[in-house]
Protein backbone atom coordinates (compact mmCIF):
# COMPACT_ATOMS: atom_id res chain seq x y z
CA UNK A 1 0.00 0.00 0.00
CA UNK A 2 2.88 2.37 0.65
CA UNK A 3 4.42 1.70 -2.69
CA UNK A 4 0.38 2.16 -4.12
CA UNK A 5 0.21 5.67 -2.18
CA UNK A 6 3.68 6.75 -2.75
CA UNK A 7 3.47 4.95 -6.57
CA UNK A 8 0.25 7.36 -6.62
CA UNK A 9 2.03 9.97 -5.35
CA UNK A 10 5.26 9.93 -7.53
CA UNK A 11 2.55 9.89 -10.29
CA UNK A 12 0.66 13.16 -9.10
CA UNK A 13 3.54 15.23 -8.96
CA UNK A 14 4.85 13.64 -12.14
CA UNK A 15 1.45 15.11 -14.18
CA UNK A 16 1.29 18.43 -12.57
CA UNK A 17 4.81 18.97 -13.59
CA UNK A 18 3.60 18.44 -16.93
CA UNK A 19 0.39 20.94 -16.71
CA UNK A 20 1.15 23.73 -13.66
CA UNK A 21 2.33 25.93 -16.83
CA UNK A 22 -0.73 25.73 -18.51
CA UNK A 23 -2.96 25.82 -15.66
CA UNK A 24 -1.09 28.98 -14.05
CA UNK A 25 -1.09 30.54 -17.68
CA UNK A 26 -5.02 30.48 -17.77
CA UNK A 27 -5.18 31.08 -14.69
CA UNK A 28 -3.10 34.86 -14.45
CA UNK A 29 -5.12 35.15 -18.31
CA UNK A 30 -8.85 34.69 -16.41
CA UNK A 31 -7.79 36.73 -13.20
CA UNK A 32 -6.76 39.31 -15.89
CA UNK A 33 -9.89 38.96 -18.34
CA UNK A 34 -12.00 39.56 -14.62
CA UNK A 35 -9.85 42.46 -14.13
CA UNK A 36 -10.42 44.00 -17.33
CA UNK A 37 -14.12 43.30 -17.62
CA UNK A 38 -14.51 44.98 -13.87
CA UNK A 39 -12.41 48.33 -15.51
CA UNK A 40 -15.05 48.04 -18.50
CA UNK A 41 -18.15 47.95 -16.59
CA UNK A 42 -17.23 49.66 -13.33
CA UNK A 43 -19.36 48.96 -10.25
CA UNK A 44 -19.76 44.98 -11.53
CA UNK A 45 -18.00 43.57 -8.00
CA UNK A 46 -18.34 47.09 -6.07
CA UNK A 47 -21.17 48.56 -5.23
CA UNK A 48 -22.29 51.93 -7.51
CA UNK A 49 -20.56 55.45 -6.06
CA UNK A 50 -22.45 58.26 -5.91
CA UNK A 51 -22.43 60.91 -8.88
CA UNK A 52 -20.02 63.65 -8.24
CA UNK A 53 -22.07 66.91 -7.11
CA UNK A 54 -22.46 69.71 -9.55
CA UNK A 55 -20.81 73.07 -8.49
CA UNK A 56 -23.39 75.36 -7.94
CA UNK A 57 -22.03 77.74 -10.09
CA UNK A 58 -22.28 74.87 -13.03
CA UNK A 59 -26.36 74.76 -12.10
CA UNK A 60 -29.24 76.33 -13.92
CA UNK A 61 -30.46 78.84 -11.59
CA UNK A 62 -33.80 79.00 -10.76
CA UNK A 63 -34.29 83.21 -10.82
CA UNK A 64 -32.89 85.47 -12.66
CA UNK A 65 -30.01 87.64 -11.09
CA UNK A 66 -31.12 91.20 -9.79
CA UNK A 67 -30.52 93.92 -12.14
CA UNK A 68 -27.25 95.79 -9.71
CA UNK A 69 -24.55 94.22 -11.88
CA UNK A 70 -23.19 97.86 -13.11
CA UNK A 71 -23.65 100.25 -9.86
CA UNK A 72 -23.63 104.07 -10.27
CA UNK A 73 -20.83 105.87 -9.24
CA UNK A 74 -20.15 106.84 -5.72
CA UNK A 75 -20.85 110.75 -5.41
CA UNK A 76 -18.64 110.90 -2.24
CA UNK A 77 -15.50 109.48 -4.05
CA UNK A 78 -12.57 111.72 -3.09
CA UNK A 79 -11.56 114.35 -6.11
CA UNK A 80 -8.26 113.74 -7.38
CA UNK A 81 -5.54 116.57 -5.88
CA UNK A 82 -4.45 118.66 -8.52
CA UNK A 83 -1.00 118.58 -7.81
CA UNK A 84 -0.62 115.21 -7.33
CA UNK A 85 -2.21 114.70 -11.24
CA UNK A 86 0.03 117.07 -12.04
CA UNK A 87 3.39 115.22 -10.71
CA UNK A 88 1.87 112.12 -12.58
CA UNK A 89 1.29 113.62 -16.06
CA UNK A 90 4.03 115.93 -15.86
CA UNK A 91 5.90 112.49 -16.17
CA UNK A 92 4.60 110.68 -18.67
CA UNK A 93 2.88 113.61 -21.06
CA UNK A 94 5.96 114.02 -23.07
CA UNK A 95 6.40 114.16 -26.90
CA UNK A 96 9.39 112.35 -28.56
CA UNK A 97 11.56 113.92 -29.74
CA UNK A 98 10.08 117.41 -31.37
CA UNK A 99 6.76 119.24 -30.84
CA UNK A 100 4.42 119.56 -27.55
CA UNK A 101 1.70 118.00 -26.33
CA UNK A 102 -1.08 120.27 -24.35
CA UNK A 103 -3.94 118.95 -21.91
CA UNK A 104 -6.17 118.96 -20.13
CA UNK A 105 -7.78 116.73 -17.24
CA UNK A 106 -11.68 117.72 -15.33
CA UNK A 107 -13.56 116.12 -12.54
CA UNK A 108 -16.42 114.64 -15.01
CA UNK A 109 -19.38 115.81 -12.31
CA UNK A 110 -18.31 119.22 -10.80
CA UNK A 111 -16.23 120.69 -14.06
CA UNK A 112 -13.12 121.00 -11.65
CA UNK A 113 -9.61 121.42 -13.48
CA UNK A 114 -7.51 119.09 -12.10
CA UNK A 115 -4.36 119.68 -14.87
CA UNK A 116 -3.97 121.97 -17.06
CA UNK A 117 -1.26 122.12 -19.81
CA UNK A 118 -1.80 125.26 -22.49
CA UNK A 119 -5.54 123.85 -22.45
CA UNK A 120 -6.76 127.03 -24.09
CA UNK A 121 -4.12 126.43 -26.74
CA UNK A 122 -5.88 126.01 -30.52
CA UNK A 123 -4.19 122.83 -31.93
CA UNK A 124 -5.10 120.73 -34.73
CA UNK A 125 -7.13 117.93 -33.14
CA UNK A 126 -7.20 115.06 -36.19
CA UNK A 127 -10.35 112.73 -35.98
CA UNK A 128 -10.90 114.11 -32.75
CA UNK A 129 -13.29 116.48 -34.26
CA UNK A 130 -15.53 113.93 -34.71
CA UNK A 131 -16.33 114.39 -30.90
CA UNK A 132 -17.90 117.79 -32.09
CA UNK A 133 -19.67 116.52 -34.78
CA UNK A 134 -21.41 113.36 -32.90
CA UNK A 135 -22.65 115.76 -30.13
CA UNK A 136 -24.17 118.43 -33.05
CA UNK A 137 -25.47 114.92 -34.36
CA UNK A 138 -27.07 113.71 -31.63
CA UNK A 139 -28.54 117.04 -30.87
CA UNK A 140 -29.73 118.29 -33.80
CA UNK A 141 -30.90 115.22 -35.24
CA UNK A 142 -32.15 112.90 -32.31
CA UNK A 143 -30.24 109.46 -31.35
CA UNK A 144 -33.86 107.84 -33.02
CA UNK A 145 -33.80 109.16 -36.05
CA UNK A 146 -33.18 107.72 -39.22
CA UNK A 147 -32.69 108.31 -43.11
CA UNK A 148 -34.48 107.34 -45.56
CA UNK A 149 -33.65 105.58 -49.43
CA UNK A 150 -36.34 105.80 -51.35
CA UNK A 151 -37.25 104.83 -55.27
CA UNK A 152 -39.41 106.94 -57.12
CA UNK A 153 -41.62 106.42 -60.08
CA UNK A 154 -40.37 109.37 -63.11
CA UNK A 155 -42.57 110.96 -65.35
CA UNK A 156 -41.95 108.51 -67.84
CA UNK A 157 -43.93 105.62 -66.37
CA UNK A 158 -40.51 103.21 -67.14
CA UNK A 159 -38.32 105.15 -65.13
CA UNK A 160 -37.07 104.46 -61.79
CA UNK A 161 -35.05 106.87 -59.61
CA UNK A 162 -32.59 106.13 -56.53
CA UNK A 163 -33.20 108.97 -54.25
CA UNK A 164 -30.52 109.73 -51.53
CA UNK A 165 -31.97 110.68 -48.22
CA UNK A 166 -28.43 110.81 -46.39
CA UNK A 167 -27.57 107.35 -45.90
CA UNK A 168 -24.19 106.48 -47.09
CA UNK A 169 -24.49 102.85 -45.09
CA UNK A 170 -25.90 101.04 -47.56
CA UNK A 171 -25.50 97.84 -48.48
CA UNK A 172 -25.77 95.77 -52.08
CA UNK A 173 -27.59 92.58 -50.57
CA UNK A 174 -30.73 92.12 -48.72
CA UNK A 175 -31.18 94.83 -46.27
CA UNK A 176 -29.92 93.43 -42.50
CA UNK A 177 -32.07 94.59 -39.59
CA UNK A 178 -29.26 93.44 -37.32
CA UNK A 179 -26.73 95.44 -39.27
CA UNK A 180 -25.63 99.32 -39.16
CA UNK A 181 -23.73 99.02 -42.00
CA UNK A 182 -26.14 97.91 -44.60
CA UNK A 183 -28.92 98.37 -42.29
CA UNK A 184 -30.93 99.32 -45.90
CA UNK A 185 -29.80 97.05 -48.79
CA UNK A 186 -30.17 97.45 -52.29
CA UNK A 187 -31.88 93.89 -52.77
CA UNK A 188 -34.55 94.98 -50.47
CA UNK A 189 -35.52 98.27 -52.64
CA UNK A 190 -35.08 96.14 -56.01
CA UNK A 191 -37.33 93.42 -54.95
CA UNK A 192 -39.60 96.09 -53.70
CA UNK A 193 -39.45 98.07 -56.79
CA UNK A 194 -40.33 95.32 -58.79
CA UNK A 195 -43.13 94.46 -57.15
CA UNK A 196 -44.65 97.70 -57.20
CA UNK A 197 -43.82 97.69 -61.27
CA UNK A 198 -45.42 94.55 -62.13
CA UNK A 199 -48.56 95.87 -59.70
CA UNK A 200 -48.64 98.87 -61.77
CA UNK A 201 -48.32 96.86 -65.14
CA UNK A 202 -44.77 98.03 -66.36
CA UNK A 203 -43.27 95.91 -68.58
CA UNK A 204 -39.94 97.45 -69.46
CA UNK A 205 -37.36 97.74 -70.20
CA UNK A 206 -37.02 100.50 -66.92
CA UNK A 207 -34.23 103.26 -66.59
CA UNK A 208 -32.46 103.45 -63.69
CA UNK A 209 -32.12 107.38 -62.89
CA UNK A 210 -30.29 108.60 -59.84
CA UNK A 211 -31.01 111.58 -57.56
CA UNK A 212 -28.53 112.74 -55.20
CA UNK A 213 -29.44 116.41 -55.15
CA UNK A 214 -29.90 116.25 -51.21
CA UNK A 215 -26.47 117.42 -50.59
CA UNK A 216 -25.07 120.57 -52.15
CA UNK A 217 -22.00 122.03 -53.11
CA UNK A 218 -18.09 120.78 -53.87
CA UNK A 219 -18.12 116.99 -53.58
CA UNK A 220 -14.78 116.91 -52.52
CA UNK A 221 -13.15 119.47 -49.54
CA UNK A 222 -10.49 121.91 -50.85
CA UNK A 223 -9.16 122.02 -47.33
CA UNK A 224 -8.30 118.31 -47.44
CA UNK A 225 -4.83 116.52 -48.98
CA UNK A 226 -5.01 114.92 -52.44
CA UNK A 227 -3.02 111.90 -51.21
CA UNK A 228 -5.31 111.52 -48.38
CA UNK A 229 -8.01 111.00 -50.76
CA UNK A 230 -5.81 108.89 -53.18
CA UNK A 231 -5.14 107.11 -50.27
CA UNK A 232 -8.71 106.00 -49.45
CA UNK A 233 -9.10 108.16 -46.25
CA UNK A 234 -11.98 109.80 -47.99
CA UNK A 235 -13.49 110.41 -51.18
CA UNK A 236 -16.13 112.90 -52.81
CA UNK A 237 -19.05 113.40 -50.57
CA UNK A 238 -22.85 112.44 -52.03
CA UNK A 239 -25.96 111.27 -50.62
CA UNK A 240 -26.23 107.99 -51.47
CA UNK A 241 -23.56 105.63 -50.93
CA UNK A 242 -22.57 101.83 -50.61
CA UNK A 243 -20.38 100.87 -47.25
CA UNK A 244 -19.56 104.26 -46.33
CA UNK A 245 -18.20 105.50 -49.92
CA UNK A 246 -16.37 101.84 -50.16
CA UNK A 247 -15.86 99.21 -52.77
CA UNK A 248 -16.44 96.73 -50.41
CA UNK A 249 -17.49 97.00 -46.69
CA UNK A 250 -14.51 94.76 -45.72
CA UNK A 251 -11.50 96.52 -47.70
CA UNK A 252 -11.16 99.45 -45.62
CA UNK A 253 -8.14 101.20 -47.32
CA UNK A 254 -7.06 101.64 -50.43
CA UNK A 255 -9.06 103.62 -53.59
CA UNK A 256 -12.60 104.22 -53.34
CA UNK A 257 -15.78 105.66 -56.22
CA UNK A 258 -15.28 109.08 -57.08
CA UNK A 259 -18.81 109.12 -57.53
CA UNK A 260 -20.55 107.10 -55.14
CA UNK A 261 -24.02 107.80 -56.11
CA UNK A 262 -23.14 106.30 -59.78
CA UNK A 263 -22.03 103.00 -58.28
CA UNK A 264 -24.75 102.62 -56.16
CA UNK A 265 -27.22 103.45 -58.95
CA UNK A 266 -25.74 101.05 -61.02
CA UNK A 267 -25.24 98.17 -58.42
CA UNK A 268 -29.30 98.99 -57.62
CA UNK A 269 -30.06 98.61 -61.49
CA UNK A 270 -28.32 95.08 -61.84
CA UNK A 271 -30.09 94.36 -58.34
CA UNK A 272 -33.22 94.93 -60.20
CA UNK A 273 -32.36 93.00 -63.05
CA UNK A 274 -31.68 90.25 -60.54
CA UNK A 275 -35.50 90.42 -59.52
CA UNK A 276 -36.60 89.97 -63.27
CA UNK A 277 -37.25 93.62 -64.77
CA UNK A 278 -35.90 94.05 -67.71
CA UNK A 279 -33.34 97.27 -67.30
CA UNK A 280 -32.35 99.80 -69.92
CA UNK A 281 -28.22 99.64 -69.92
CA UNK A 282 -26.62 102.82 -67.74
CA UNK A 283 -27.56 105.40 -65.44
CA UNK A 284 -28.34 108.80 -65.26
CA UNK A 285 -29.37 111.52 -63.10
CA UNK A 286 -32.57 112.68 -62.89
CA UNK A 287 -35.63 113.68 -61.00
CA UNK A 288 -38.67 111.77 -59.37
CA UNK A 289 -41.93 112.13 -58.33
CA UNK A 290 -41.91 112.73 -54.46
CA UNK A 291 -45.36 111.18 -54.02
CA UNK A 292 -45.17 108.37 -56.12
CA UNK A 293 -42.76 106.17 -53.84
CA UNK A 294 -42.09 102.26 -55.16
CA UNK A 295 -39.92 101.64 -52.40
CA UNK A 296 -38.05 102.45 -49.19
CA UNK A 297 -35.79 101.56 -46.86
CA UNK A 298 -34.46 103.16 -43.83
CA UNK A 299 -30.98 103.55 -42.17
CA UNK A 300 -29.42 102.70 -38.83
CA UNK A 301 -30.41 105.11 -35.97
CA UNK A 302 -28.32 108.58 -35.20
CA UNK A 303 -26.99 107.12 -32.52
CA UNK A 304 -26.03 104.00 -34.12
CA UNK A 305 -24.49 105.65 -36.79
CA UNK A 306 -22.33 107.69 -34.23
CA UNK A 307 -21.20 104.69 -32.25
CA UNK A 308 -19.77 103.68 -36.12
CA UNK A 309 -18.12 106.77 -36.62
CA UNK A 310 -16.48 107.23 -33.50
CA UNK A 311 -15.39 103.42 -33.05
CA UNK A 312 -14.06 103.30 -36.54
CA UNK A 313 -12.98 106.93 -36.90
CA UNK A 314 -14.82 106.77 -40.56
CA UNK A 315 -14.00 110.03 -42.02
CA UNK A 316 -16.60 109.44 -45.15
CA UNK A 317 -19.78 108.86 -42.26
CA UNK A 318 -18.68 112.11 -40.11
CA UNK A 319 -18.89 114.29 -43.38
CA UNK A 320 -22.36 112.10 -44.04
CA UNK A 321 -23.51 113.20 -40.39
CA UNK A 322 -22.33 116.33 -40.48
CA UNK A 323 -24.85 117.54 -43.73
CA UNK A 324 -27.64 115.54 -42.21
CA UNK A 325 -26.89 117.90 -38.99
CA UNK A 326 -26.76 121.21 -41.60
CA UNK A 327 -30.04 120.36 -43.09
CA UNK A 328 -31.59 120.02 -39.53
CA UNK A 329 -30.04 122.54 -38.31
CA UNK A 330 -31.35 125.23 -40.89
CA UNK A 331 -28.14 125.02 -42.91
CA UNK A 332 -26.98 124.64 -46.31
CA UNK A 333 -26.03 120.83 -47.03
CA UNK A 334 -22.17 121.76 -48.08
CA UNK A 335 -19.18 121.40 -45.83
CA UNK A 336 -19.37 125.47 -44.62
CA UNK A 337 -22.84 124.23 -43.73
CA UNK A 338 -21.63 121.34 -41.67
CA UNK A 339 -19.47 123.49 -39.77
CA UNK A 340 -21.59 126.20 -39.24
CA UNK A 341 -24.18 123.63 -37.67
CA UNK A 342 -21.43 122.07 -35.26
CA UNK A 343 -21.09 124.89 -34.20
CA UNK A 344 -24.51 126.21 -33.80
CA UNK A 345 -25.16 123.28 -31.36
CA UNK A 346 -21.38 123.48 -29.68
CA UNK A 347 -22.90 127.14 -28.44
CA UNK A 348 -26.35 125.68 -27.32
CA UNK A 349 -24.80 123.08 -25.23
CA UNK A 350 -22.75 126.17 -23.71
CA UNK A 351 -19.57 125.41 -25.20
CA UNK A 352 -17.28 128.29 -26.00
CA UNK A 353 -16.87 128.61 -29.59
CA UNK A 354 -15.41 131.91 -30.87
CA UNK A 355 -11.82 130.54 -30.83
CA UNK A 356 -12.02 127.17 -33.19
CA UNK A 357 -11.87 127.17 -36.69
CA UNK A 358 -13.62 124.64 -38.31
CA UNK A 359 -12.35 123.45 -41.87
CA UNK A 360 -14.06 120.17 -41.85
CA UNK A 361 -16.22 117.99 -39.28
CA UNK A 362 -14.09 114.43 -39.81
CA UNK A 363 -10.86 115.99 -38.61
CA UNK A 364 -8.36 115.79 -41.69
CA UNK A 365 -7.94 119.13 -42.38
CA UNK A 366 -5.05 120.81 -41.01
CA UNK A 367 -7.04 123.97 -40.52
CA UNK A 368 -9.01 122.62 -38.01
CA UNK A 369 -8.32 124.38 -34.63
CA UNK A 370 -9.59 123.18 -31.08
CA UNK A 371 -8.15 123.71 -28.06
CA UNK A 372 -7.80 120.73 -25.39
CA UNK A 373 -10.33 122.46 -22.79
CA UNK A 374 -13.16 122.14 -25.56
CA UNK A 375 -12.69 118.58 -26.26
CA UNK A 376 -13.01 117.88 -22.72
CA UNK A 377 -16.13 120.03 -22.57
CA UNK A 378 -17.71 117.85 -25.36
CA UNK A 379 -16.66 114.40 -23.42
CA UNK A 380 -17.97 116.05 -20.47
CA UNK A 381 -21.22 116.99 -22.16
CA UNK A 382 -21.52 113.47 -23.17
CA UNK A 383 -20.57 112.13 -20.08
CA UNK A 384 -22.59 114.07 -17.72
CA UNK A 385 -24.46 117.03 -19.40
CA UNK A 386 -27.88 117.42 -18.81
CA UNK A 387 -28.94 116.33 -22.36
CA UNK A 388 -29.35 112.92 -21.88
CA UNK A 389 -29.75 112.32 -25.50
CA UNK A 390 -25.49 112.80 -25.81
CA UNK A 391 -25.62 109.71 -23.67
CA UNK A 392 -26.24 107.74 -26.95
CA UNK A 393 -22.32 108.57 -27.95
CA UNK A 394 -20.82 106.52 -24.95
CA UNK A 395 -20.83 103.07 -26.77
CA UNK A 396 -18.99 104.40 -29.19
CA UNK A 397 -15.72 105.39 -27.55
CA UNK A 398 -12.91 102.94 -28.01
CA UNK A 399 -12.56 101.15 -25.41
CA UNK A 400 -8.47 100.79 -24.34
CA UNK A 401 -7.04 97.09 -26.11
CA UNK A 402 -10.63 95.90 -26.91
CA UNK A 403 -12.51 97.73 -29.32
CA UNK A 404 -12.27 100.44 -32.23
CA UNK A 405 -9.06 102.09 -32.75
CA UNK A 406 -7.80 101.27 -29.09
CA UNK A 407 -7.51 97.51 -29.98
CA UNK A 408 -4.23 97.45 -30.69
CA UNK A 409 -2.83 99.76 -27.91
CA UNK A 410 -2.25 99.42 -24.38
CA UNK A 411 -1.05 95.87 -24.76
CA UNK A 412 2.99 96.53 -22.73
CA UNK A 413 3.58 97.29 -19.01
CA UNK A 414 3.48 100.21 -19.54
CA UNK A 415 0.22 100.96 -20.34
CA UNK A 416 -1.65 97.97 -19.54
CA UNK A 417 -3.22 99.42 -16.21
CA UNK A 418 -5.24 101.50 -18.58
CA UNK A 419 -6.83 98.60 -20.46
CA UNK A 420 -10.44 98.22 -20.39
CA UNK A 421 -10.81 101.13 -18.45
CA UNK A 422 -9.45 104.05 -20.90
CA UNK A 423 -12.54 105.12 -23.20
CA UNK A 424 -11.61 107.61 -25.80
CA UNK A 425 -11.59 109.25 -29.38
CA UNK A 426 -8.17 109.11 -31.33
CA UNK A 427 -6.82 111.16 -33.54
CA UNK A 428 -4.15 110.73 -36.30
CA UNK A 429 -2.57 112.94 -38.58
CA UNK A 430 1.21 112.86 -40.06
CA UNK A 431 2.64 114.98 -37.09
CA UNK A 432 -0.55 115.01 -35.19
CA UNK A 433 -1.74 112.89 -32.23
CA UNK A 434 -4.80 113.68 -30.12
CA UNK A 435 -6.55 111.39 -27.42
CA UNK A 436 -9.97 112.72 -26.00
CA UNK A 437 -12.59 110.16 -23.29
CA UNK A 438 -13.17 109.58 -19.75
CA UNK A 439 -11.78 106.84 -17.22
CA UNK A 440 -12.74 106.15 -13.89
CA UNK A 441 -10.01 106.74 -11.62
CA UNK A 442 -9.04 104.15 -8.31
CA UNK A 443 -11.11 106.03 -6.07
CA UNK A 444 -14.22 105.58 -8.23
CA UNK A 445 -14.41 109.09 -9.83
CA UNK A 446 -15.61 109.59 -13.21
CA UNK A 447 -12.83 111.95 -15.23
CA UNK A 448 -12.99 113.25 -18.60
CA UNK A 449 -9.67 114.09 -20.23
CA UNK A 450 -7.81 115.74 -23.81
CA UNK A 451 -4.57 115.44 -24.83
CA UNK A 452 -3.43 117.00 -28.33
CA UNK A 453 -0.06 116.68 -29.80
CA UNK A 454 1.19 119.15 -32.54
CA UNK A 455 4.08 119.33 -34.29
CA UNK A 456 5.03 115.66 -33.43
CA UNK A 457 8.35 113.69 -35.15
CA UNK A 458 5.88 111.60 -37.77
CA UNK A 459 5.71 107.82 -37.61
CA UNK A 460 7.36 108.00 -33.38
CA UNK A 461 5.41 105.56 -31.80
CA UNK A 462 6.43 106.82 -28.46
CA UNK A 463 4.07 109.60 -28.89
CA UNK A 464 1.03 107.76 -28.85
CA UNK A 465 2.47 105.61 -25.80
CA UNK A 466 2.98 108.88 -23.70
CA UNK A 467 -0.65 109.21 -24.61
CA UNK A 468 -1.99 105.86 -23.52
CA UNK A 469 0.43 105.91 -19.97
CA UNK A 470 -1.05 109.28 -19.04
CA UNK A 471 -4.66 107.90 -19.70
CA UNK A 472 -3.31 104.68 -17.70
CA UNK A 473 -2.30 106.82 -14.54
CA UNK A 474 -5.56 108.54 -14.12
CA UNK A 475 -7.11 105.24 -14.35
CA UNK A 476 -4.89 103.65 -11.38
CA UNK A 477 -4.74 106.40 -9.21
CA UNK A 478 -6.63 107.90 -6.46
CA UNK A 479 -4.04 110.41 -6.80
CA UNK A 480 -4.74 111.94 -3.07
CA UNK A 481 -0.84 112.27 -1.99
């Protein structure tokens, strides 16, 4: 029996040393296969886990937030000491190299000069006039208003005529409520117009006349540089217009119509053709009847139009804004008109006037003169005035390295406390540099500043930085000592 048990036994261990390799292989391969299932379908062997909880700022709230998220400003905040603005600016508001910079720096709510800086001076303030001419704007016109394109039936009953009613925003497609530019679009007023035709039984072919008789005198501004307008800065002045007097509404430089009423008359006519009328080849000016109207379409707002101009510095839309404000203003549509009526509503808003001289109401003629202290008045107007309609004009400063012609500035050190706070209207010319807008200040008081450089070494880039740092160091400091 021994030899049986330890025959048996010799033969046991004699077997598994023949299959304790496979059986450990398949094993470890099941052990992992239970593993892998377990990672596949988690909570198999363990028992579920609860759901992570949401953060509550990740939940849907259930009410609405109360309506406090911009406060008013604090009408006890401490008013910067003069002197102490004074030390700051004094230190960064220097030109390079040639010229001078003067300034100018106010307490937005009491009118308090705070620094001061030849701000009486007259200086040549670029596309900072167009401060002056969105205030006239807003005040002679009405933030609400709007213009009006209309097409009118001619004597000849297969005549059309494009009538300009001021609005040099239009667009060639399908006119976009959402839109300022192209607000009113050609597509619109040719699918209108053809409508109206067909109602009224015209077969065709129609002529396409244009009337742009709205706005009077020289097209183009003596006062302004040839190789400005070559350049694309502006171009001959009328009252109808596509994309500001632009080709296209996205090529903002570069040449542009010399007659912008003639390519928007004939973009209109192939626009009708588009809708089915058949449409007599070229276009011509003429007249139409004011009571028989086909079609309409109507602009942006004032005030939307003024954000534009301000945020973009467009030098075409000022000149646009500025007849408008003539012809409501009980002026002559021309560019002496325009000026007259900026300042015919400077002087009702109490600004001083007697010293400018006004050459244009975009800002680049050279004879422009405005002194520092007025361009603060104007901010201040807007800022806190009593005419609440100014108000309209805020959106449409630049805002510091966000919007407009800020975006690309205050983007080093040394300017960067000023970013997002600094609101304000540039201005550009070859030796010119001019910065006009508000900024709340540390303490929380609202100021409104100028700063105008003249005579400036052209193309120094350290002129528009001495700008943006003495914007920055009203807008981090309490400046109390």
């Amino acid at each position: 029996m021994k030899g049986v048990k330890n025959g048996g036994a010799r033969w046991v261990s004699s077997a598994w040393g023949r299959l304790k390799w496979p059986v450990l292989l398949a094993t470890v391969l099941l052990c992992l296969g239970a593993v892998a299932v377990v990672g596949m379908v988690p909570g198999l062997l363990a028992a579920p886990k609860p759901s992570p909880s949401v953060p509550s700022w990740q939940q849907e709230p259930d009410r609405l937030a109360d309506a406090s998220g911009v406060l008013p400003l604090n009408a006890d905040a401490p008013v910067p000491v003069p002197a102490e603005v004074a030390r700051l600016l004094d230190a960064t508001l220097k030109p390079a190299g040639g010229g001078s910079i003067s300034g100018v720096v106010m307490d937005a709510s009491t009118g308090q000069v705070l620094f001061d800086r030849d701000a009486d001076a007259n200086r040549i303030p670029a596309s900072n006039m167009k401060l002056l001419t969105a205030v006239a704007a807003l005040k002679a016109l009405g933030p609400e208003s709007r213009f009006t394109t209309r097409v009118l039936a001619g004597e000849d009953p297969s005549t059309v005529v494009l009538t300009g009613g001021g609005d040099v925003l239009l667009g060639a497609s399908a006119s976009d409520p959402s839109a300022v530019m192209g607000r009113a679009g050609l597509a619109s007023l040719a699918a209108d117009t053809a409508a109206a035709l067909a109602e009224a039984g015209v077969k065709g072919p129609v002529t396409v006349q244009m009337d742009d008789s709205l706005f009077t005198g020289a097209p183009l501004n003596p006062a302004w540089s040839l190789d400005d307008v070559a350049a694309g800065e502006t171009a001959p002045l009328f009252s109808l217009a596509l994309n500001s007097g632009r080709y296209s509404a996205d090529v903002l430089t570069g040449p542009r119509p010399q007659d912008s009423t003639a390519t928007t008359a004939q973009a209109f006519a192939e626009q009708l053709a588009a809708a089915g009328v058949a449409v007599s080849p070229g276009v011509e000016r003429g007249k139409g009847i004011p009571a028989k109207v086909l079609a309409a379409a109507e602009s942006a707002t004032v005030s939307e139009q003024v954000d534009l101009m301000l945020e973009s510095s467009d030098n075409f839309l000022a000149e646009a804004l500025g007849r408008m404000t003539a012809l409501a203003s009980g002026q002559k549509a021309t560019y002496d008109g325009a000026t007259a009526a900026v300042r015919q509503r400077l002087g009702e808003l109490g600004i001083t006037t007697d010293s400018m001289q006004l050459a244009d109401v975009s800002g680049l003629a050279l004879e422009n003169q405005v002194s520092a202290r007025q361009f603060a008045e104007v901010v201040r107007a807007i800022t806190s005035g009593p005419d609440l309609a100014l108000r309209t004009a805020l959106d449409g400063f630049p805002v510091a390295g966000l919007t407009g012609t800020l975006d690309d500035r205050y983007v080093d050190a040394s300017t960067a406390e000023g970013a997002g706070l600094v609101r304000a209207k540039t201005g550009t010319l070859n030796t010119v540099i001019a910065l006009s807008g508000y900024v709340v200040d540390a303490d929380g008081r609202l100021l409104v500043f100028s700063f105008i450089g003249n005579g400036l070494e052209p193309g120094a880039a350290a002129n528009k930085v001495a700008m943006d740092r003495s914007a920055s160091v009203l807008a981090s400091c309490g400046c109390q000592g």
